[in-house]
C-alpha atoms as a PDB file:
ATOM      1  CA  UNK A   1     -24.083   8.298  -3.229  1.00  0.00           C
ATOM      2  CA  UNK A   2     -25.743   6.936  -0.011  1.00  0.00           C
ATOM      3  CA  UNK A   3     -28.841   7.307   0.977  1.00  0.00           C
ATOM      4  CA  UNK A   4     -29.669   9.129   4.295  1.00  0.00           C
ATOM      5  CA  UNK A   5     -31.856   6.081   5.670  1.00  0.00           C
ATOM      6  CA  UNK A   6     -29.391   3.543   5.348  1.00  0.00           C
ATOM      7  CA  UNK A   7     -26.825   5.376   7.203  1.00  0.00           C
ATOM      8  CA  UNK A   8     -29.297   4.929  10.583  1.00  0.00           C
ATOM      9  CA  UNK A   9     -29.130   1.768  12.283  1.00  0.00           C
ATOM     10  CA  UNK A  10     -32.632  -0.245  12.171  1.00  0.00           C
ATOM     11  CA  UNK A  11     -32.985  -0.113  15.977  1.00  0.00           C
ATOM     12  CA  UNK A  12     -32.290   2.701  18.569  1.00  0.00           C
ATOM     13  CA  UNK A  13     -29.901   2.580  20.856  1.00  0.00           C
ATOM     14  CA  UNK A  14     -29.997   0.214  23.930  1.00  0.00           C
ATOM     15  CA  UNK A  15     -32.479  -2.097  21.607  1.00  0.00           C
ATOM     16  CA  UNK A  16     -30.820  -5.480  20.420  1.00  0.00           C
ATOM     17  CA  UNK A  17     -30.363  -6.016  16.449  1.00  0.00           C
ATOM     18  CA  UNK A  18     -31.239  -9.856  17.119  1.00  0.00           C
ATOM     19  CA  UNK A  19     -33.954  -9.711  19.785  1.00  0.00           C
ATOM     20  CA  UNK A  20     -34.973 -13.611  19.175  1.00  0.00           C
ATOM     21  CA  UNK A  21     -31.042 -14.114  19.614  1.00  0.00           C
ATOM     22  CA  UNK A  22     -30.114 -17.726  18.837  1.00  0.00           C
ATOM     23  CA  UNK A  23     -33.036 -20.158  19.487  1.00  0.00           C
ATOM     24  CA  UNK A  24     -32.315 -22.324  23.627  1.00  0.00           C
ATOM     25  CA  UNK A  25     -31.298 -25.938  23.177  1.00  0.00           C
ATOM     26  CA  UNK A  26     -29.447 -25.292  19.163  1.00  0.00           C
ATOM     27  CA  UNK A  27     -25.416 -26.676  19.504  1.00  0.00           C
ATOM     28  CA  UNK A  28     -23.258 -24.473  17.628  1.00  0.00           C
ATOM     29  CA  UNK A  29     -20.587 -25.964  14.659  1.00  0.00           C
ATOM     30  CA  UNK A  30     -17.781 -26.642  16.944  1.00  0.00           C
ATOM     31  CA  UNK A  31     -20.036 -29.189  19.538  1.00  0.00           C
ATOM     32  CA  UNK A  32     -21.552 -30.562  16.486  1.00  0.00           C
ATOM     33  CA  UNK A  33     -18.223 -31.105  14.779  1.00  0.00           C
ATOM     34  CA  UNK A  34     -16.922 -32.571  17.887  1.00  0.00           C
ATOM     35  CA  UNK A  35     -19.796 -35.006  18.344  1.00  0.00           C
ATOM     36  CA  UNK A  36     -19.149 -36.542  14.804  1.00  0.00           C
ATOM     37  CA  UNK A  37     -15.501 -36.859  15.252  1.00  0.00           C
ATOM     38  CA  UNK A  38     -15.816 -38.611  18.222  1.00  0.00           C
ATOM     39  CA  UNK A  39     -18.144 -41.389  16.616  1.00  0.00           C
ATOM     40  CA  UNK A  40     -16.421 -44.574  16.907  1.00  0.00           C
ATOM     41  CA  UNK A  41     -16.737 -47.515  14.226  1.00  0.00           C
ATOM     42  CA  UNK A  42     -14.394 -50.327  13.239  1.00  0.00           C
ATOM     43  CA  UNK A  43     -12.036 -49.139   9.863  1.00  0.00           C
ATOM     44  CA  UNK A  44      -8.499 -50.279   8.721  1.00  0.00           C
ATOM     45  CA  UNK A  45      -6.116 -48.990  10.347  1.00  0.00           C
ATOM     46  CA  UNK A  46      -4.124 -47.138   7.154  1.00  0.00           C
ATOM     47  CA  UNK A  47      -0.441 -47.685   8.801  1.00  0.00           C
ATOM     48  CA  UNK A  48      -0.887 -51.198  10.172  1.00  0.00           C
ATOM     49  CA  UNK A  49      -3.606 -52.426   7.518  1.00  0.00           C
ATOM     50  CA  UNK A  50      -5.469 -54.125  10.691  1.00  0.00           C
ATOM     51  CA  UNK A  51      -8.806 -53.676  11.650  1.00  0.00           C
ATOM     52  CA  UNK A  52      -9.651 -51.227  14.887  1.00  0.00           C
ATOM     53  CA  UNK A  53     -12.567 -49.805  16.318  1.00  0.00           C
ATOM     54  CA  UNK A  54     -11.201 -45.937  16.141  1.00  0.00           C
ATOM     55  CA  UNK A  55     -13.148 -42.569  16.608  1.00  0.00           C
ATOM     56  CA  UNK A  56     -13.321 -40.536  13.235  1.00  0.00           C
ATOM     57  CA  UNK A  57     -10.983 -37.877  14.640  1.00  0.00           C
ATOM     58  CA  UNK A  58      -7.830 -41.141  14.835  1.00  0.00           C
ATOM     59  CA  UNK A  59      -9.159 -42.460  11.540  1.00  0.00           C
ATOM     60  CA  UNK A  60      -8.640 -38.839   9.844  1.00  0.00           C
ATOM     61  CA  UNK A  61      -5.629 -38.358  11.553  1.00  0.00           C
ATOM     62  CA  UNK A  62      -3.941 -41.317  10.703  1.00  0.00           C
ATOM     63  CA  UNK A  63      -4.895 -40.821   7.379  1.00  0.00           C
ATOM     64  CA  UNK A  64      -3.155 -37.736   7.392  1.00  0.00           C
ATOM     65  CA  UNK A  65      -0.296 -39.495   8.876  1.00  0.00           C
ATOM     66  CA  UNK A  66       0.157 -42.174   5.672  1.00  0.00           C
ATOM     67  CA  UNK A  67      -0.389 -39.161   3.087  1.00  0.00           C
ATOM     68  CA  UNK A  68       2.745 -37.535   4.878  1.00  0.00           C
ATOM     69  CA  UNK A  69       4.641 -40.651   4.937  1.00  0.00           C
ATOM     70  CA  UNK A  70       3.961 -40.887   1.300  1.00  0.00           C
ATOM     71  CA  UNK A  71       5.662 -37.961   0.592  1.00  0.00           C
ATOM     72  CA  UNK A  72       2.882 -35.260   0.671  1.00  0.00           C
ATOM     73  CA  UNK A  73       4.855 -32.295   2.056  1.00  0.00           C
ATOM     74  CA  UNK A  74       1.734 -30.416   2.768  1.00  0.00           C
ATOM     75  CA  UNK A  75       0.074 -33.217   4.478  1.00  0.00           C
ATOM     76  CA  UNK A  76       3.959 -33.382   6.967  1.00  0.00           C
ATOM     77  CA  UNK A  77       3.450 -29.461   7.319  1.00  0.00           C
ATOM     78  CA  UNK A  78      -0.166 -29.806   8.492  1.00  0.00           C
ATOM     79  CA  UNK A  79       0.836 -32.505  11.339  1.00  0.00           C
ATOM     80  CA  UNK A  80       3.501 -30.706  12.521  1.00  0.00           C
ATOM     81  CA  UNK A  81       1.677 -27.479  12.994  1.00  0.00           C
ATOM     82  CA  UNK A  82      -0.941 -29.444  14.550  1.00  0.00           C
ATOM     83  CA  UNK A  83       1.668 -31.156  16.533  1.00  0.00           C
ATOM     84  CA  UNK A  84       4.265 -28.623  17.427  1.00  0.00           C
ATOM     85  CA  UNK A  85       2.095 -24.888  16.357  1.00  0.00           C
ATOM     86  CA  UNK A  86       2.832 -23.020  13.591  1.00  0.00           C
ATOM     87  CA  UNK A  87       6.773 -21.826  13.317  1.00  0.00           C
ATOM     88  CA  UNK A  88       6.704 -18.028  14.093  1.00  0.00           C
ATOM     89  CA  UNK A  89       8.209 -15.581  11.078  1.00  0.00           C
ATOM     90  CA  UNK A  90      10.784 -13.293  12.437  1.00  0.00           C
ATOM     91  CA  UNK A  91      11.775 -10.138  10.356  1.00  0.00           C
ATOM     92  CA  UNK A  92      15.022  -9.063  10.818  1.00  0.00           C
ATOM     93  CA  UNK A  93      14.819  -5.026  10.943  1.00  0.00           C
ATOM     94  CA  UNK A  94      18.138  -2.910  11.537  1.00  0.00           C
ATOM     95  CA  UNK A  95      18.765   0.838  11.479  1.00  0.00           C
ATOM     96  CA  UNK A  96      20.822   3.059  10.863  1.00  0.00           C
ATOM     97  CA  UNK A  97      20.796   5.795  14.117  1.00  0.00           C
ATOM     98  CA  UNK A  98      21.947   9.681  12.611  1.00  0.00           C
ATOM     99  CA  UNK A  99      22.491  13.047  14.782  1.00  0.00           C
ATOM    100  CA  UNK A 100      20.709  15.366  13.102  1.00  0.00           C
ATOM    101  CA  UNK A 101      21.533  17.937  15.150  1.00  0.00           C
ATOM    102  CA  UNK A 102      24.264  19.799  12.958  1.00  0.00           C
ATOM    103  CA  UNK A 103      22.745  18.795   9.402  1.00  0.00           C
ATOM    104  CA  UNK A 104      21.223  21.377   7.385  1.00  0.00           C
ATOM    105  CA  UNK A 105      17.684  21.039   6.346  1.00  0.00           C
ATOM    106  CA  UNK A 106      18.950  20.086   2.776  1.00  0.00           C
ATOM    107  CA  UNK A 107      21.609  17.703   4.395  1.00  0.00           C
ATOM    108  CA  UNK A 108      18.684  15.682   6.591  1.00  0.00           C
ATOM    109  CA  UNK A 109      16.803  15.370   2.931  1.00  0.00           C
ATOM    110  CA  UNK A 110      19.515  14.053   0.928  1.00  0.00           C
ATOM    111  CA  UNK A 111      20.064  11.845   3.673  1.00  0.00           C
ATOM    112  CA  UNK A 112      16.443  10.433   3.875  1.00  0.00           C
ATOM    113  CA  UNK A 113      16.614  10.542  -0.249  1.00  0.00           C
ATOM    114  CA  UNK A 114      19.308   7.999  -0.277  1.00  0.00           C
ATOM    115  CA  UNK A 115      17.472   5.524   2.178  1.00  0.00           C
ATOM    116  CA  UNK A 116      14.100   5.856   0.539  1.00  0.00           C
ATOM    117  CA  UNK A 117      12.536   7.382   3.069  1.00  0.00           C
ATOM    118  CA  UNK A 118       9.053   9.505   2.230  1.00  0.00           C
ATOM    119  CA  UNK A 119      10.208  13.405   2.185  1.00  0.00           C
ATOM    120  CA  UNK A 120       7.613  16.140   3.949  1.00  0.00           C
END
């Protein structure tokens, strides 16, 4: 069973859980990430075999590129979402439309029996 004390928050309201908040001048994961991909140095190119001076970001992407055109199916899946988005996934839903207006109350349950549907 809880406890009565942890059900209180540890501040009152209007008062900030994080007063110190993030520190000024610290880069969060994205600008960091960013930063590093962006770092340019010469590599092999993996589809032409030739050297090029290439950020990180090409050098991983081309990589990705030969590992598809290897035959790595998740590696051709990952490029094309990147590419072209995600392909949406439709659900096709049909129904049937009844008048219930001359059934019994028996008749309406049998009906919703039959179709699975949940019975009050």
């Amino acid at each position: 069973m809880a406890k009565e004390d942890n059900l209180n928050p540890a501040w009152k309201k209007g008062e900030s859980g994080n007063p110190s908040g993030r520190p000024k001048g610290s880069k969060n994961r994205s600008t960091i990430a960013k930063y590093w991909l962006n770092i340019e140095q010469k590599t092999k190119n993996p589809l032409t075999s030739e050297v090029e001076t290439m950020s990180q970001e090409d050098s991983i992407t081309l990589a990705q590129i030969k590992k598809a055109k290897d035959g790595d199916v998740s590696s051709y899946k990952a490029l094309m979402d990147s590419s072209y988005g995600a392909p949406i996934q439709q659900i096709e839903q049909t129904q049937e439309n009844y008048d219930f207006t001359n059934l019994t109350k028996e008749e309406v349950k049998e009906i919703l029996k039959e179709n699975g549907e949940h019975e009050e």
